[in-house]
Protein backbone atom coordinates (compact mmCIF):
# COMPACT_ATOMS: atom_id res chain seq x y z
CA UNK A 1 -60.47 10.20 -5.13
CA UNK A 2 -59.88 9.61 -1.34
CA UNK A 3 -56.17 8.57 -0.55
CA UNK A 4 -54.56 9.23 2.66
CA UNK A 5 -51.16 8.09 4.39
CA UNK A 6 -51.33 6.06 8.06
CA UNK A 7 -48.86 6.79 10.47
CA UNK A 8 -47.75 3.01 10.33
CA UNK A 9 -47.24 2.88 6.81
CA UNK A 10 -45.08 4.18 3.94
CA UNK A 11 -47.53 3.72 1.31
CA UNK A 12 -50.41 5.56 0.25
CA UNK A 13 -54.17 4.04 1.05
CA UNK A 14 -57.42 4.21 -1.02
CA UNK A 15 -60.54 4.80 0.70
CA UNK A 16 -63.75 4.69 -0.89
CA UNK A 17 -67.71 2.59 -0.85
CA UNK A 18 -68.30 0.39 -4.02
CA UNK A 19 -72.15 -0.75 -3.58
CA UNK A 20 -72.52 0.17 -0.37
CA UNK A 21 -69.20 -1.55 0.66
CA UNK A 22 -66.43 0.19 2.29
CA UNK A 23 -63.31 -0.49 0.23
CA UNK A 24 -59.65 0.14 1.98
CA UNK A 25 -56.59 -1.27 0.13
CA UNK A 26 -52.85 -0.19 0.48
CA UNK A 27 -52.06 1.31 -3.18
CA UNK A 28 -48.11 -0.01 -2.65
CA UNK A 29 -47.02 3.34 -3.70
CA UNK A 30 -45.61 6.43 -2.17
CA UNK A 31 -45.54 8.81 -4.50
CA UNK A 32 -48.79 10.28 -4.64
CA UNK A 33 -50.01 10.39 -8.77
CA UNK A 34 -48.74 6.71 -8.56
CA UNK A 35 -51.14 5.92 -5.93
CA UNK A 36 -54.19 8.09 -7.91
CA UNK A 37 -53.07 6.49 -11.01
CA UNK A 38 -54.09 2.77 -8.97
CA UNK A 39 -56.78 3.88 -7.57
CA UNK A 40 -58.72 4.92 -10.92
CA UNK A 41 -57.37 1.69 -12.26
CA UNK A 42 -58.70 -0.34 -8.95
CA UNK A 43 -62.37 1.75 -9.80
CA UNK A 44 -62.31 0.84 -13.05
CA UNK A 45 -61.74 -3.21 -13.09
CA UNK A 46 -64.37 -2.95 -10.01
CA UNK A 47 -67.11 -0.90 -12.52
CA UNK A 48 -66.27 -3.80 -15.13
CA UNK A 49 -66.67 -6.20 -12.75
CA UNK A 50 -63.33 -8.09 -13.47
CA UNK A 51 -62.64 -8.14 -9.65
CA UNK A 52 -64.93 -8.68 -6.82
CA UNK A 53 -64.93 -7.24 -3.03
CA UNK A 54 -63.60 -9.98 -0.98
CA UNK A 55 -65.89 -9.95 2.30
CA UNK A 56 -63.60 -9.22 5.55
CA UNK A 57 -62.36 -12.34 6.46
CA UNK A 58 -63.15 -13.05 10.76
CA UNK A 59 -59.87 -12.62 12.33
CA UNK A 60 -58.91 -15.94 13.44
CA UNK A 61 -57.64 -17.05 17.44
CA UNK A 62 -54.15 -16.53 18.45
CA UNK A 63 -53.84 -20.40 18.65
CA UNK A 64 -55.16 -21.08 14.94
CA UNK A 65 -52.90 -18.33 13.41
CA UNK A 66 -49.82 -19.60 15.46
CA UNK A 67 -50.45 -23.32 14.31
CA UNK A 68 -50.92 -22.33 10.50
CA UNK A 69 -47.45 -20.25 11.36
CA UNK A 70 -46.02 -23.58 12.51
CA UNK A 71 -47.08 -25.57 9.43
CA UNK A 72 -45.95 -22.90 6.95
CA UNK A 73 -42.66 -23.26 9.09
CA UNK A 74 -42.55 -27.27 8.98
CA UNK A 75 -42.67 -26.70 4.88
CA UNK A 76 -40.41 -24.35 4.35
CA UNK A 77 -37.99 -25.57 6.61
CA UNK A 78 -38.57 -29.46 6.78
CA UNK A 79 -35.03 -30.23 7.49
CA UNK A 80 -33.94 -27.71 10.28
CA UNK A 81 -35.24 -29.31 13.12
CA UNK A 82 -33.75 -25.86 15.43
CA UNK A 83 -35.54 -23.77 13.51
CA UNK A 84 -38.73 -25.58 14.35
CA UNK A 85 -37.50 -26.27 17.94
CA UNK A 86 -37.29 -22.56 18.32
CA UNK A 87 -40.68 -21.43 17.07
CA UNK A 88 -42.48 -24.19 18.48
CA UNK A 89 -41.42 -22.71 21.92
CA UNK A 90 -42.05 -18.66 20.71
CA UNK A 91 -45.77 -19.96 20.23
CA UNK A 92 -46.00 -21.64 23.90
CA UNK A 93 -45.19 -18.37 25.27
CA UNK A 94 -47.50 -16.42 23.15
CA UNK A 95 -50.19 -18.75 24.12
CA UNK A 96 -49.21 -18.58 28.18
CA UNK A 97 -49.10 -14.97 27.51
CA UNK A 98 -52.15 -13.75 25.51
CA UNK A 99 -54.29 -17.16 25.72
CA UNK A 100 -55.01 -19.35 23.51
CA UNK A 101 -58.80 -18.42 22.39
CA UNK A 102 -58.05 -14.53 22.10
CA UNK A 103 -58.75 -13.61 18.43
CA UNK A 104 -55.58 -11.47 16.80
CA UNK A 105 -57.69 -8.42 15.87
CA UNK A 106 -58.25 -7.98 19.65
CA UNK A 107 -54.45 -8.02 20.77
CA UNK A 108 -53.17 -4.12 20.64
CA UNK A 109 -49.69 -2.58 20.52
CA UNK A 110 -49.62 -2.09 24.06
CA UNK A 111 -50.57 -5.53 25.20
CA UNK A 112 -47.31 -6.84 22.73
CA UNK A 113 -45.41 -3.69 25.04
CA UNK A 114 -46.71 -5.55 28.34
CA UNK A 115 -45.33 -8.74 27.04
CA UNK A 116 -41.97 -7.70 26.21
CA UNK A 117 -41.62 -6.11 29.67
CA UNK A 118 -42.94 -9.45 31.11
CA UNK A 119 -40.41 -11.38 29.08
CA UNK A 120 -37.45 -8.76 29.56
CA UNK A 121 -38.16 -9.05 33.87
CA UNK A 122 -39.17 -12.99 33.69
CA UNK A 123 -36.54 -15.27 36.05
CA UNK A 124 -36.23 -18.56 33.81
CA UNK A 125 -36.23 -21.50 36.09
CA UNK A 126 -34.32 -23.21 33.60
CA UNK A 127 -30.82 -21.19 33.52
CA UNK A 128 -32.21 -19.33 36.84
CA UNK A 129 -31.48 -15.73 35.80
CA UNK A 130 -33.53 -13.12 33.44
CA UNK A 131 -33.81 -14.27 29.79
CA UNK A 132 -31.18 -12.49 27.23
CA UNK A 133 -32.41 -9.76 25.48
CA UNK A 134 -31.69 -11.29 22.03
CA UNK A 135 -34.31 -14.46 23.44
CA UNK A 136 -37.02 -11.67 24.11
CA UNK A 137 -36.24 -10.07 20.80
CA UNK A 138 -36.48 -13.34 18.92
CA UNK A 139 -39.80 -14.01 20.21
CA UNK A 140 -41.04 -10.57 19.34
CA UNK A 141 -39.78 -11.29 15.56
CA UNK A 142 -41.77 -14.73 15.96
CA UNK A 143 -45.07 -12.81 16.82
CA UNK A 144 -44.66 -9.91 13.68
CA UNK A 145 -44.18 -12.81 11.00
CA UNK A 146 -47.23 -14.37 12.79
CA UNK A 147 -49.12 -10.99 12.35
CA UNK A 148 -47.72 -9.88 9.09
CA UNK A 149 -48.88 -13.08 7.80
CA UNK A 150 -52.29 -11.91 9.04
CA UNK A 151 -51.73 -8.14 7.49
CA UNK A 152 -50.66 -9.81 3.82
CA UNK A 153 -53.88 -11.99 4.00
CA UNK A 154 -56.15 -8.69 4.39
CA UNK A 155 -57.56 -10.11 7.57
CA UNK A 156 -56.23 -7.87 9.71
CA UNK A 157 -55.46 -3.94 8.62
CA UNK A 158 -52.01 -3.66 10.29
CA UNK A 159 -49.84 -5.16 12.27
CA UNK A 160 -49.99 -4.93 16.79
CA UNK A 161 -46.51 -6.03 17.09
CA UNK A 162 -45.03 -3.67 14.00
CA UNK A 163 -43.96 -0.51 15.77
CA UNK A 164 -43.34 -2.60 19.39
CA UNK A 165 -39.05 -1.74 19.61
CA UNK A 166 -36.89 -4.61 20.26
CA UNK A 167 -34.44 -4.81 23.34
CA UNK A 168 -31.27 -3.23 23.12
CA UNK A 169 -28.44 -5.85 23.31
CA UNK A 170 -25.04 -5.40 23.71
CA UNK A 171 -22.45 -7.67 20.98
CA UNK A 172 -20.29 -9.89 23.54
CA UNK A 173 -17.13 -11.32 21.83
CA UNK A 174 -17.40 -15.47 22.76
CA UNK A 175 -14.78 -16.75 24.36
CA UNK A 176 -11.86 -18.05 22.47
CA UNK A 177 -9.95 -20.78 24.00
CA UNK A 178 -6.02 -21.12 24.15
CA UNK A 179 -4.86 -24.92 23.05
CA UNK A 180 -4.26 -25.05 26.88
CA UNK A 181 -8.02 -24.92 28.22
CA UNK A 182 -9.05 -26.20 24.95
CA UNK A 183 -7.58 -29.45 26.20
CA UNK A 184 -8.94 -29.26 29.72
CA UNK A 185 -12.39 -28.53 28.20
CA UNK A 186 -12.51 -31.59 25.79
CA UNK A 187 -11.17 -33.51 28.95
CA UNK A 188 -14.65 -32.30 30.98
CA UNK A 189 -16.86 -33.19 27.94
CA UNK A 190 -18.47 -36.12 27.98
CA UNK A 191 -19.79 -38.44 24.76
CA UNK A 192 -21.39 -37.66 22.62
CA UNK A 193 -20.37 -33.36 23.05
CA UNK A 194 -16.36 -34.36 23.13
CA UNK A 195 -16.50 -35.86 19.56
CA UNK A 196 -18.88 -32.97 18.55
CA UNK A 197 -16.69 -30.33 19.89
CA UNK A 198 -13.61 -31.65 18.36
CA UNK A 199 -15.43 -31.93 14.42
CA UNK A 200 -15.87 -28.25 15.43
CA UNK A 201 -13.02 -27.18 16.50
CA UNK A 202 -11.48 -28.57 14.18
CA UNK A 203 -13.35 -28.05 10.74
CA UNK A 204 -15.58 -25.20 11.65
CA UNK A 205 -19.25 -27.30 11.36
CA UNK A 206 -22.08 -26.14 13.41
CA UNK A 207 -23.61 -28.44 15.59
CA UNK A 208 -26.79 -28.53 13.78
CA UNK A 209 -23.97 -29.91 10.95
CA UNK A 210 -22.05 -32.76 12.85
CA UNK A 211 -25.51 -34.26 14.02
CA UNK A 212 -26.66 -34.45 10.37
CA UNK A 213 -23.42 -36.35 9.14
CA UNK A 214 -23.79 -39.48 7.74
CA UNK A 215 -21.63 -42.22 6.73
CA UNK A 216 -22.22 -41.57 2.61
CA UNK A 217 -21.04 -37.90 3.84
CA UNK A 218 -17.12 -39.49 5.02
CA UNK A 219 -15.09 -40.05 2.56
CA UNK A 220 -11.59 -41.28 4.82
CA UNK A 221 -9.92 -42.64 1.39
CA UNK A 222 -10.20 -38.77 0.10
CA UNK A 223 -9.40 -37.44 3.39
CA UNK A 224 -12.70 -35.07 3.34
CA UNK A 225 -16.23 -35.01 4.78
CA UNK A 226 -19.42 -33.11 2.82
CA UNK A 227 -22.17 -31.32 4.05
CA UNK A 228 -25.08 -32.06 2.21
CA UNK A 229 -27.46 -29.29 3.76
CA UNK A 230 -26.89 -26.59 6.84
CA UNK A 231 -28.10 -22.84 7.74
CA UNK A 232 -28.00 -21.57 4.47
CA UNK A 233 -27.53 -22.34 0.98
CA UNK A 234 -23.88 -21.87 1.30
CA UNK A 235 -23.49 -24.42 4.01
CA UNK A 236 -23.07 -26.88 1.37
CA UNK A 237 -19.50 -27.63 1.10
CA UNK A 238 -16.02 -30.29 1.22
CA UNK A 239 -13.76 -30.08 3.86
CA UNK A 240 -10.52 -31.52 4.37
CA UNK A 241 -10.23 -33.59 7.65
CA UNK A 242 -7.78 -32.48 9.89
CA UNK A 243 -5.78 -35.56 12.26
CA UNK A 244 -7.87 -34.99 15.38
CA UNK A 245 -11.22 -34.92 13.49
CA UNK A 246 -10.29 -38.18 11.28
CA UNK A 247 -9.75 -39.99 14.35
CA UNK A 248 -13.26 -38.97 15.63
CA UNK A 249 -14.92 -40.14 12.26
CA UNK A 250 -12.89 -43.62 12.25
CA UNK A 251 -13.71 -44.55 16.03
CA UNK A 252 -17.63 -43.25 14.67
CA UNK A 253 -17.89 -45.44 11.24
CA UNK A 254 -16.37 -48.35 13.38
CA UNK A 255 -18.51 -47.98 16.49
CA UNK A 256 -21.69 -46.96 15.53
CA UNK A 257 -23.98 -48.98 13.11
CA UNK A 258 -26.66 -47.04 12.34
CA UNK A 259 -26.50 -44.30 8.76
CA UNK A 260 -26.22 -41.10 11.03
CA UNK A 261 -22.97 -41.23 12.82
CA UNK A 262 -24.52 -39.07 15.83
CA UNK A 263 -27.81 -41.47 16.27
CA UNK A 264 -30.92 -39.50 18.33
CA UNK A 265 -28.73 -36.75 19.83
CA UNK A 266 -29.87 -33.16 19.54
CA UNK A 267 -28.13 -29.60 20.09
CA UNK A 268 -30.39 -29.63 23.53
CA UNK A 269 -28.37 -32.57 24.81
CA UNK A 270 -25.12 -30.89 23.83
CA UNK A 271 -25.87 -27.83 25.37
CA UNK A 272 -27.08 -30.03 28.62
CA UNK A 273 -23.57 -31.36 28.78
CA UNK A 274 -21.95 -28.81 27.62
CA UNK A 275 -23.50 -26.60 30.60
CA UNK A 276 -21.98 -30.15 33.22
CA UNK A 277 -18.55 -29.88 31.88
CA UNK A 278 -18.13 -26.26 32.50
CA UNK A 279 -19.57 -26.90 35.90
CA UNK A 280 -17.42 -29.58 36.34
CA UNK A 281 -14.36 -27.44 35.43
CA UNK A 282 -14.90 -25.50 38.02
CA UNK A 283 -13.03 -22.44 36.21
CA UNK A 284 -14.47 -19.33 37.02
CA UNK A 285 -13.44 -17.67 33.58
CA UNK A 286 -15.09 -19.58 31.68
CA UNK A 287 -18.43 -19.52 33.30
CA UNK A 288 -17.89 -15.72 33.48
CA UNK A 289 -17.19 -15.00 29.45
CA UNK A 290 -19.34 -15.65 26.68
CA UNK A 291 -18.63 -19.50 26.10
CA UNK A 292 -21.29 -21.47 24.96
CA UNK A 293 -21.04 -24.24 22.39
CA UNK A 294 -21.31 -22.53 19.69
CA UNK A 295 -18.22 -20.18 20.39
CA UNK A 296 -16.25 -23.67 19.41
CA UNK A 297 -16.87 -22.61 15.45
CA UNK A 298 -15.45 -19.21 16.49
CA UNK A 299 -12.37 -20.89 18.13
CA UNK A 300 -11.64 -22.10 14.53
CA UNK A 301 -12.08 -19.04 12.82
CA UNK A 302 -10.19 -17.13 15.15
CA UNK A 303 -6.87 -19.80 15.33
CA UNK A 304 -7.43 -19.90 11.19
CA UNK A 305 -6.99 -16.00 10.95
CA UNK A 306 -4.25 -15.62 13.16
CA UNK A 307 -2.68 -18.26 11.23
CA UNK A 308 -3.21 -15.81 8.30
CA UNK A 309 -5.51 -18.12 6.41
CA UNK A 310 -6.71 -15.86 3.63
CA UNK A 311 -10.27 -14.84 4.13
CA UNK A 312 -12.23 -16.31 1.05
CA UNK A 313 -10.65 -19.87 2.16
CA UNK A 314 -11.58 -19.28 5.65
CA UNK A 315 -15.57 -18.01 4.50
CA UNK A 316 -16.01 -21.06 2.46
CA UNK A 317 -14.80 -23.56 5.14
CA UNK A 318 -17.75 -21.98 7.30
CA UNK A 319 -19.87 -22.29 4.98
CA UNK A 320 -20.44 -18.14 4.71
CA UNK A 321 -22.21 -16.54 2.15
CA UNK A 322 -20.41 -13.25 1.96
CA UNK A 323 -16.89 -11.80 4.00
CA UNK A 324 -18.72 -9.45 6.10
CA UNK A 325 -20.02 -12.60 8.05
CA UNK A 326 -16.45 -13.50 8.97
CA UNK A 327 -15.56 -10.51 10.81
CA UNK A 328 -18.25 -11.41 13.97
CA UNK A 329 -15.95 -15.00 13.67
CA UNK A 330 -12.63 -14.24 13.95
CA UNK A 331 -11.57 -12.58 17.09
CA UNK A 332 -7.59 -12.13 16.98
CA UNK A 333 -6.15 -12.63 20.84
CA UNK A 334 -4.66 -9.68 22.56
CA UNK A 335 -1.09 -11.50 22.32
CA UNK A 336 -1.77 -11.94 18.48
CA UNK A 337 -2.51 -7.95 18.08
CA UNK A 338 0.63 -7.51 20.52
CA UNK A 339 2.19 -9.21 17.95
CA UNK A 340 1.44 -7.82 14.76
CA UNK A 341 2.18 -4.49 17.05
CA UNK A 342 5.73 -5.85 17.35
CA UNK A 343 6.28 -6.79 13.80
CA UNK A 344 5.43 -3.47 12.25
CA UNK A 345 8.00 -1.47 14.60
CA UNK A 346 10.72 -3.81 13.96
CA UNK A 347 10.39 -3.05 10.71
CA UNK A 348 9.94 0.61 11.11
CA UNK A 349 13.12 0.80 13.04
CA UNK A 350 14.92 -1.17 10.23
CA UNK A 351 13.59 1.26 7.84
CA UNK A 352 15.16 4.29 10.08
């Protein structure tokens, strides 16, 4: 019996020649008479001949194993067009990076090291300052599932990106808005981000959520809108339509003819003019704090909780799986904890 452990790995490995062929398989266990218990059992089906020796399969380029990552992507998620977005641009990188015709069995832990350092220092010339360190650390979790894929498939024997540590980042709270500059922001945007920002504002929806909405989805006589598909399973949900975001969908049934309400507009052009109207604001706060689109959806949770809308409500309208979730979504103002501050000792000094 020939087990041993690898540094890189939990489990415990076999090790041994059946006709003259070197066979090395990961037992999947880690207790040790486990793993001697498979390995007799892997011996035996092989002297039986119930189960052949697969020949080592040629490790393929790092262009063919990032295009069969792509497709395995486009089927699983067919209808997040983000998701693919996002990949699709991991894998130009990769292939700027390493080249296209390298084969994956010759790219090493320390050439993955070289290309987060490369990635961490890089200037973008888009946003002209270094990438964020949760960008570099999504494109390193891009190229493990790309390897891992490889490591599953027995073509390659582990993993170059596996023990390769991601950046440390650093949780910044978004920005939350007061009415006030919530006002002089939706004054800046320009169509289509104003009625987008005000569906999310206002109901919660992602963005990825208001550009899927379709006229089936509004239901004006019921008051309510539904999300047929999102992030998650849970993203499936009614919503009650608040004033502001009625009049959005009754100027967008009446104006636009087409079945989707928000007709060949993607979260790239919202971004794009999101970036003009802060520009345009010209406030120097805003530009300065975490506010990008997105923090819109964490304007509404954070109004909804200071407005002591009970949690499971509140999860549900964002379409959350679990409560945990919430608490990176609602982020109480300093005057609200002043507040709350205020409350408790009036009532302490009532009680003395």
């Amino acid at each position: 019996m020939a087990l041993f452990k690898r540094k890189d790995s939990k489990y415990f490995w076999m090790k041994f020649y059946f006709s003259g062929v070197l066979v090395q398989k990961s037992t999947k266990c880690t207790n040790r008479r486990d793993a001697l218990t498979i390995e007799a059992a892997f011996r035996h089906e092989l002297a039986l001949g119930r189960i052949g020796i697969s020949p080592q399969q040629p490790a393929p380029t790092l262009k063919k194993a990032c295009d069969d990552f792509l497709q395995r992507v486009a089927v699983e998620h067919p209808n997040k067009v983000e998701t693919m977005r996002r990949y699709t641009s991991n894998v130009k990188v990769f292939l700027q990076f390493f080249g296209e015709k390298v084969t994956c069995d010759k790219i090493t832990s320390e050439m993955v090291e070289q290309f987060k350092h490369h990635r961490a220092t890089h200037i973008s010339k888009r946003i002209n300052r270094k990438l964020k360190p949760i960008t570099v650390n999504h494109e390193l979790f891009t190229l493990r599932m790309i390897f891992n894929r490889l490591v599953d498939l027995d073509i390659l024997p582990k993993s170059p990106a596996r023990k390769v540590k991601v950046l440390e980042t650093h949780i910044t709270s978004p920005r939350i808005l007061t009415i006030d500059e919530q006002k002089v922001y939706l004054m800046a945007c320009a169509q289509p981000l104003r009625d987008v920002a005000v569906l999310m504002i206002e109901l919660g929806l992602r963005p990825s959520e208001v550009l899927n909405l379709k006229r089936d989805d509004i239901s004006l006589e019921h008051n309510c809108l539904q999300v047929q598909e999102g992030k998650t399973k849970n993203a499936r949900r009614k919503l009650p339509l608040s004033i502001e975001s009625r009049k959005v969908l009754e100027y967008r049934l009446q104006t636009v003819e087409r079945e989707n309400l928000f007709p060949d507009v993607t979260v790239v052009n919202l971004d794009q003019l999101h970036t003009k109207a802060l520009k345009a604001l010209g406030i120097k706060s805003f530009t300065d704090d975490y506010f990008v689109l997105y923090s819109l959806r964490h304007c509404f949770a954070s109004r909804h909780t200071e407005n002591q809308t009970d949690p499971i409500t509140l999860s549900e309208l964002l379409g959350h799986g679990d409560l945990k979730t919430l608490k990176r979504y609602s982020h109480p103002s300093f005057e609200h904890k002043t507040q709350a501050i205020k409350r408790v000792e009036k009532m302490n000094a009532k009680v003395v």
